[in-house]
C-alpha atoms as a PDB file:
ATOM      1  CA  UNK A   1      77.549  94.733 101.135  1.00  0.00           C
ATOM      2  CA  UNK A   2      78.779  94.648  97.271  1.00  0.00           C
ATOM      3  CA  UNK A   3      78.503  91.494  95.255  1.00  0.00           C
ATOM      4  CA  UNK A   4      80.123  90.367  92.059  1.00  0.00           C
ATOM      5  CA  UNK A   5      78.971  87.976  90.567  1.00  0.00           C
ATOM      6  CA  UNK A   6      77.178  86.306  93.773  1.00  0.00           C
ATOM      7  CA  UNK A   7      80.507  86.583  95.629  1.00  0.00           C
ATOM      8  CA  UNK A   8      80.746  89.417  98.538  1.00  0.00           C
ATOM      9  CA  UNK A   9      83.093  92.465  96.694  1.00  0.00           C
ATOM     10  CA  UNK A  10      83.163  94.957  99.678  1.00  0.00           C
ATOM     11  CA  UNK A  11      81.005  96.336 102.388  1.00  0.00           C
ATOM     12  CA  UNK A  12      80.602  99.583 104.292  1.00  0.00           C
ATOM     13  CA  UNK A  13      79.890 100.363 107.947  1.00  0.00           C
ATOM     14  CA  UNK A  14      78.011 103.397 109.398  1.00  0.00           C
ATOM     15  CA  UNK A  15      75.918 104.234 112.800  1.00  0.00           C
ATOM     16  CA  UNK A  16      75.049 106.830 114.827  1.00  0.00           C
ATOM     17  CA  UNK A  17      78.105 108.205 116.561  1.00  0.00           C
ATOM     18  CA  UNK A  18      76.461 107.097 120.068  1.00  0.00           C
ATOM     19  CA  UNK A  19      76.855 103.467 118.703  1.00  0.00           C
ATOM     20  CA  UNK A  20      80.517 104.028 118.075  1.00  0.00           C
ATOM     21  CA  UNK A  21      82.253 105.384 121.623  1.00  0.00           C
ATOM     22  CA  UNK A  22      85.318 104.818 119.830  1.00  0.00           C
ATOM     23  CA  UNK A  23      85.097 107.597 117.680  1.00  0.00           C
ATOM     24  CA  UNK A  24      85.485 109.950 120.991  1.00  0.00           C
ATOM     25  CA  UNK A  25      89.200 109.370 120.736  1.00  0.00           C
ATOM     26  CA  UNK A  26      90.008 110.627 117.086  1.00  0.00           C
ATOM     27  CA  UNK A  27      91.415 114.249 117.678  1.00  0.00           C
ATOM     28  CA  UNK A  28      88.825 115.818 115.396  1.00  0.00           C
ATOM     29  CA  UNK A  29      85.935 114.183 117.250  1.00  0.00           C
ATOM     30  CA  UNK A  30      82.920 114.493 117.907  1.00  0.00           C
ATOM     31  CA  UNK A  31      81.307 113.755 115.123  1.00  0.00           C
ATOM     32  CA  UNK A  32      78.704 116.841 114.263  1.00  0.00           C
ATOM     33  CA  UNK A  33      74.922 115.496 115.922  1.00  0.00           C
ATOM     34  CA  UNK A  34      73.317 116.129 112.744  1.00  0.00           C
ATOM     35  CA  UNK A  35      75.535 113.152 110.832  1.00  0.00           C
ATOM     36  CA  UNK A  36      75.546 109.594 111.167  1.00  0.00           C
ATOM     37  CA  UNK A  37      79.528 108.107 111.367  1.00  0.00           C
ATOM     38  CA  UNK A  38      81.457 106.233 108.533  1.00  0.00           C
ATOM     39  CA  UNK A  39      83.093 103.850 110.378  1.00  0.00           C
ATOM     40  CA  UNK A  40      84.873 101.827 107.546  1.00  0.00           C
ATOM     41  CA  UNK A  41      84.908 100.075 104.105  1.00  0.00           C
ATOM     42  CA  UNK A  42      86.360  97.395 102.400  1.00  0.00           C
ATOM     43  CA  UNK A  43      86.671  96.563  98.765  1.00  0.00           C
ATOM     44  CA  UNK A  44      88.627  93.442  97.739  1.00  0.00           C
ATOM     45  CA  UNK A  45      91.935  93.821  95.967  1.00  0.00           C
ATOM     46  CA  UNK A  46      90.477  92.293  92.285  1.00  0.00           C
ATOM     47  CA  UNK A  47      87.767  94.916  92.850  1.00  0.00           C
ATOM     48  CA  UNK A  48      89.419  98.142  93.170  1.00  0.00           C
ATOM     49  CA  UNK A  49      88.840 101.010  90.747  1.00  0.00           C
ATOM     50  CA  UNK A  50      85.706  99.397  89.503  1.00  0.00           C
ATOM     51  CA  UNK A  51      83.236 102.169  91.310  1.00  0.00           C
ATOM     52  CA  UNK A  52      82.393  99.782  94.153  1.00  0.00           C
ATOM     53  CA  UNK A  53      83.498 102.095  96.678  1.00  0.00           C
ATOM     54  CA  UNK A  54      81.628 104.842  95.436  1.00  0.00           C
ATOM     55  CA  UNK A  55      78.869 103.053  94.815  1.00  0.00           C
ATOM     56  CA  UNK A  56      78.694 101.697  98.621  1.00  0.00           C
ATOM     57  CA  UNK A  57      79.310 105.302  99.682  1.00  0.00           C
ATOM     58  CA  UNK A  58      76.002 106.312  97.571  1.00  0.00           C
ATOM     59  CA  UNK A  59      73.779 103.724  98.899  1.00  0.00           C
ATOM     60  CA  UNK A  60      74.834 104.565 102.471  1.00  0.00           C
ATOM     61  CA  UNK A  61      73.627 108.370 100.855  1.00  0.00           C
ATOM     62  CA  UNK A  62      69.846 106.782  99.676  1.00  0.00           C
ATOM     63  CA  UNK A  63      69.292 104.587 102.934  1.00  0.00           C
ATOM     64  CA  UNK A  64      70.173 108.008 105.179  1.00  0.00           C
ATOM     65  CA  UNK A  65      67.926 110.192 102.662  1.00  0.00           C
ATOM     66  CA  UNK A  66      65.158 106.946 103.590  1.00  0.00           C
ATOM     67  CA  UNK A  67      65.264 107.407 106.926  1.00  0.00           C
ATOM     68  CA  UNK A  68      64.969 110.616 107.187  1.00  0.00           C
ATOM     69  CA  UNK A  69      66.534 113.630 109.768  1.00  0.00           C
ATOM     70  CA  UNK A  70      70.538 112.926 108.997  1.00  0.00           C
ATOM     71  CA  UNK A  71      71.847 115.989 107.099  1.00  0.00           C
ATOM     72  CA  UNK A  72      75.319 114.328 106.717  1.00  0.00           C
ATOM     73  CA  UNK A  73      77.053 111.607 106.791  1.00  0.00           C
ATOM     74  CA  UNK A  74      81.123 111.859 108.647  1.00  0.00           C
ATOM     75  CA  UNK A  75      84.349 110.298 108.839  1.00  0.00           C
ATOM     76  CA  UNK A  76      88.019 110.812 110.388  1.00  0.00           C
ATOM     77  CA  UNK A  77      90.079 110.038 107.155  1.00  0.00           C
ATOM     78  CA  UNK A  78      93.836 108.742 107.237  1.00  0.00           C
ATOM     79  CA  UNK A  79      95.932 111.343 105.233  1.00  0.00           C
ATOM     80  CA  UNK A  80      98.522 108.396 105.744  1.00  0.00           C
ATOM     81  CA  UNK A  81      96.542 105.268 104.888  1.00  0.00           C
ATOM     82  CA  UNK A  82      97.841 103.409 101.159  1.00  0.00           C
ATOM     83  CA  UNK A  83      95.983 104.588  98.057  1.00  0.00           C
ATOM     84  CA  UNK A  84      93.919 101.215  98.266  1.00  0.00           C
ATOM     85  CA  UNK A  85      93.480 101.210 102.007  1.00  0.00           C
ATOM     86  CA  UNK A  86      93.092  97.168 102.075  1.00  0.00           C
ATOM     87  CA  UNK A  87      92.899  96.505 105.374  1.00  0.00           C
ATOM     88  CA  UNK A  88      92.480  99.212 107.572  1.00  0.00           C
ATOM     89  CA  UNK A  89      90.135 100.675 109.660  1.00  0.00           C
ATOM     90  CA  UNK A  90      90.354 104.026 108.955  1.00  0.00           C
ATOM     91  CA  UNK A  91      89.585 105.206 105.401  1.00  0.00           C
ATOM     92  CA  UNK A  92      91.936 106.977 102.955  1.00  0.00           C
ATOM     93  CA  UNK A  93      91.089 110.543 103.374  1.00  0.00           C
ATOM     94  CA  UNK A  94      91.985 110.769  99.146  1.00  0.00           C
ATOM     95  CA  UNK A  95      89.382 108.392  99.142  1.00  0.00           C
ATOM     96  CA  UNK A  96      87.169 110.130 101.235  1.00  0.00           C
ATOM     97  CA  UNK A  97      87.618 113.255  98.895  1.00  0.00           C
ATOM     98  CA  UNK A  98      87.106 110.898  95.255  1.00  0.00           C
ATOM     99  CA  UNK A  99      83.629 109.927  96.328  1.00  0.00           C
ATOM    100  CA  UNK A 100      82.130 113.572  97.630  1.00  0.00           C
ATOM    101  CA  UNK A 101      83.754 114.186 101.219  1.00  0.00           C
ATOM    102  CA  UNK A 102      85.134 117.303 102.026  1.00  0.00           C
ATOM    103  CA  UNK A 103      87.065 118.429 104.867  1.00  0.00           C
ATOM    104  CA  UNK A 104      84.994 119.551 107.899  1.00  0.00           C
ATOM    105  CA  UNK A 105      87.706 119.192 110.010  1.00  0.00           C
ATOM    106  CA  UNK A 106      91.608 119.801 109.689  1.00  0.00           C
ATOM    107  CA  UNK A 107      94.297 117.618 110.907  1.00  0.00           C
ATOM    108  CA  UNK A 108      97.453 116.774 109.927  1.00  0.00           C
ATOM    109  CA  UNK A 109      96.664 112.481 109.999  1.00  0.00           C
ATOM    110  CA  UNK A 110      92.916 112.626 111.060  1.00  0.00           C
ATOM    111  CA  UNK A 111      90.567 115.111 109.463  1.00  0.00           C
ATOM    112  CA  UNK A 112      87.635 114.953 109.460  1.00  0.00           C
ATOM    113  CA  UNK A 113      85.364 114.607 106.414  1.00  0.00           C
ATOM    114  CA  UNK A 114      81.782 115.017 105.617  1.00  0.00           C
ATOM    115  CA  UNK A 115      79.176 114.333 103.068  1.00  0.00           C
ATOM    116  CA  UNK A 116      76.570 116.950 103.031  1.00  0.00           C
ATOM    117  CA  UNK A 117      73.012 114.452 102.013  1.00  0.00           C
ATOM    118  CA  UNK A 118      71.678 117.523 100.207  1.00  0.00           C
ATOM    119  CA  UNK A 119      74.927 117.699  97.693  1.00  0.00           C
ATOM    120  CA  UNK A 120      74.046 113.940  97.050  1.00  0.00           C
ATOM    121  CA  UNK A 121      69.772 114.541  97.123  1.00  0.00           C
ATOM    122  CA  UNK A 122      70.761 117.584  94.268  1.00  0.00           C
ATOM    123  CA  UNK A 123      73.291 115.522  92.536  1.00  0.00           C
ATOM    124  CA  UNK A 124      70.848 112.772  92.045  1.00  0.00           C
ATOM    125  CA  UNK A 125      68.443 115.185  90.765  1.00  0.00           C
ATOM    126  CA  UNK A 126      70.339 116.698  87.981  1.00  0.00           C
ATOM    127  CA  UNK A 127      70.982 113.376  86.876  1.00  0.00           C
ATOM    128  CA  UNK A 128      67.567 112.496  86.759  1.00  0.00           C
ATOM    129  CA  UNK A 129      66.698 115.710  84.974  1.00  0.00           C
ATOM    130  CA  UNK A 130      69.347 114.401  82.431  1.00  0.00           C
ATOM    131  CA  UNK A 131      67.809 111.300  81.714  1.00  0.00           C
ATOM    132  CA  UNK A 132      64.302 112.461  81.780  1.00  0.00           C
ATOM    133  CA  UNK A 133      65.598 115.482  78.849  1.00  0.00           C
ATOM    134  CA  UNK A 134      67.453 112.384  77.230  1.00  0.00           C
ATOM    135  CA  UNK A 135      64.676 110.272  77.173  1.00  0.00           C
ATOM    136  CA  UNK A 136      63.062 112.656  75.836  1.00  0.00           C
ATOM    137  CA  UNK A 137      64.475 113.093  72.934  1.00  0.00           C
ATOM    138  CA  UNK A 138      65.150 109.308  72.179  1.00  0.00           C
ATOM    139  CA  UNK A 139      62.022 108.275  72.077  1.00  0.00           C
ATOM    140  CA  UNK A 140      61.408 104.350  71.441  1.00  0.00           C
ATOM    141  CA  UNK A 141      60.680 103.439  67.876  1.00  0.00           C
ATOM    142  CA  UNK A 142      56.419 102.824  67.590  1.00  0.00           C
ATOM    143  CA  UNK A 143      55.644  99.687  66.260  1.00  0.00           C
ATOM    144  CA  UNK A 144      54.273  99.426  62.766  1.00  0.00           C
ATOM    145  CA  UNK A 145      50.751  97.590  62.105  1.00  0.00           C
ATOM    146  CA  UNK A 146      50.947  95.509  59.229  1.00  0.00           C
ATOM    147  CA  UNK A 147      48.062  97.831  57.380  1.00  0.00           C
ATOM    148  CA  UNK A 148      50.773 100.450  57.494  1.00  0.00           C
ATOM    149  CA  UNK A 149      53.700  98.814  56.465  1.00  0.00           C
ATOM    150  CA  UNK A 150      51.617  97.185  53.566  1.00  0.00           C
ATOM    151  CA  UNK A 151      50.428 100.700  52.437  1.00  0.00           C
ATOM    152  CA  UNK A 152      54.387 101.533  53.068  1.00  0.00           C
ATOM    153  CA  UNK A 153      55.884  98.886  50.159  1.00  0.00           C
ATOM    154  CA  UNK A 154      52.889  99.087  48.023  1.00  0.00           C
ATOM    155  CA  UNK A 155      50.193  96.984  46.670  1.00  0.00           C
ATOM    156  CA  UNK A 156      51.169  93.079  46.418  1.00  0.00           C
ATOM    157  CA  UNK A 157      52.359  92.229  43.483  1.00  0.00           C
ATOM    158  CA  UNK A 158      52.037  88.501  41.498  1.00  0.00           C
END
């Protein structure tokens, strides 16, 4: 789940594929056994193109790198679904492909799309490598003892 504010914003859905007997019926299943399944997500209307979506998308990515033995994560994408995709089950496959999906599986309404964890692990890396070389070179200003700022401005005067 996403809040704004305190109020819920959007939410995500994902399990292994076993959990989801559903997903047997897409014409690009099965899902691969090394990946858990996307099932669906939701981001409220007055919330859209604010990053919500990917950010859900990541922290599906972090709990899966948690846990441990899921390689990918999957999900059959709707080449036909509206840009915003309010409301359905299936997932916009352009959305799919915004936050890191490719296509693992063609189809001319249902591909589907994965999300290799190691892109994401590797990803996350560089951009801790960036801040670490950032921080780096902004380095926090030391604070100045009063001896040395009084040596700094001189001897009192008057």
């Amino acid at each position: 789940m996403a809040y704004v504010d305190g109020d819920p914003a959007g939410y995500v859905l994902y399990a292994p594929p076993s959990f989801v007997p559903g997903a047997t019926t897409f014409p690009t299943a099965p899902v691969s056994e090394d990946a858990v399944l996307l099932m669906t997500a939701m981001i409220r209307p007055e919330h859209a193109d604010a990053g919500l979506g990917r950010m859900l998308v990541q922290a599906v990515a972090k709990d899966l790198l948690k846990r441990g033995g899921i390689r990918a994560v999957e999900a059959f994408g709707d080449v036909r679904a509206p840009r915003d995709g309010y409301g359905g089950c299936v997932l916009p496959a352009d959305f799919l492909l915004r936050v890191g999906f490719k296509t693992h599986r063609t189809h001319g309404r249902y591909p589907r799309m994965r999300l290799e964890l190691k892109s994401v692990l590797t990803w996350r890396e560089e951009v801790e490598h960036a801040l670490e070389r950032l921080m780096g070179v902004v380095r926090p200003a030391r604070p100045v003892s009063p001896a040395a700022e009084r040596d700094h401005r001189g001897p009192p005067t008057g």
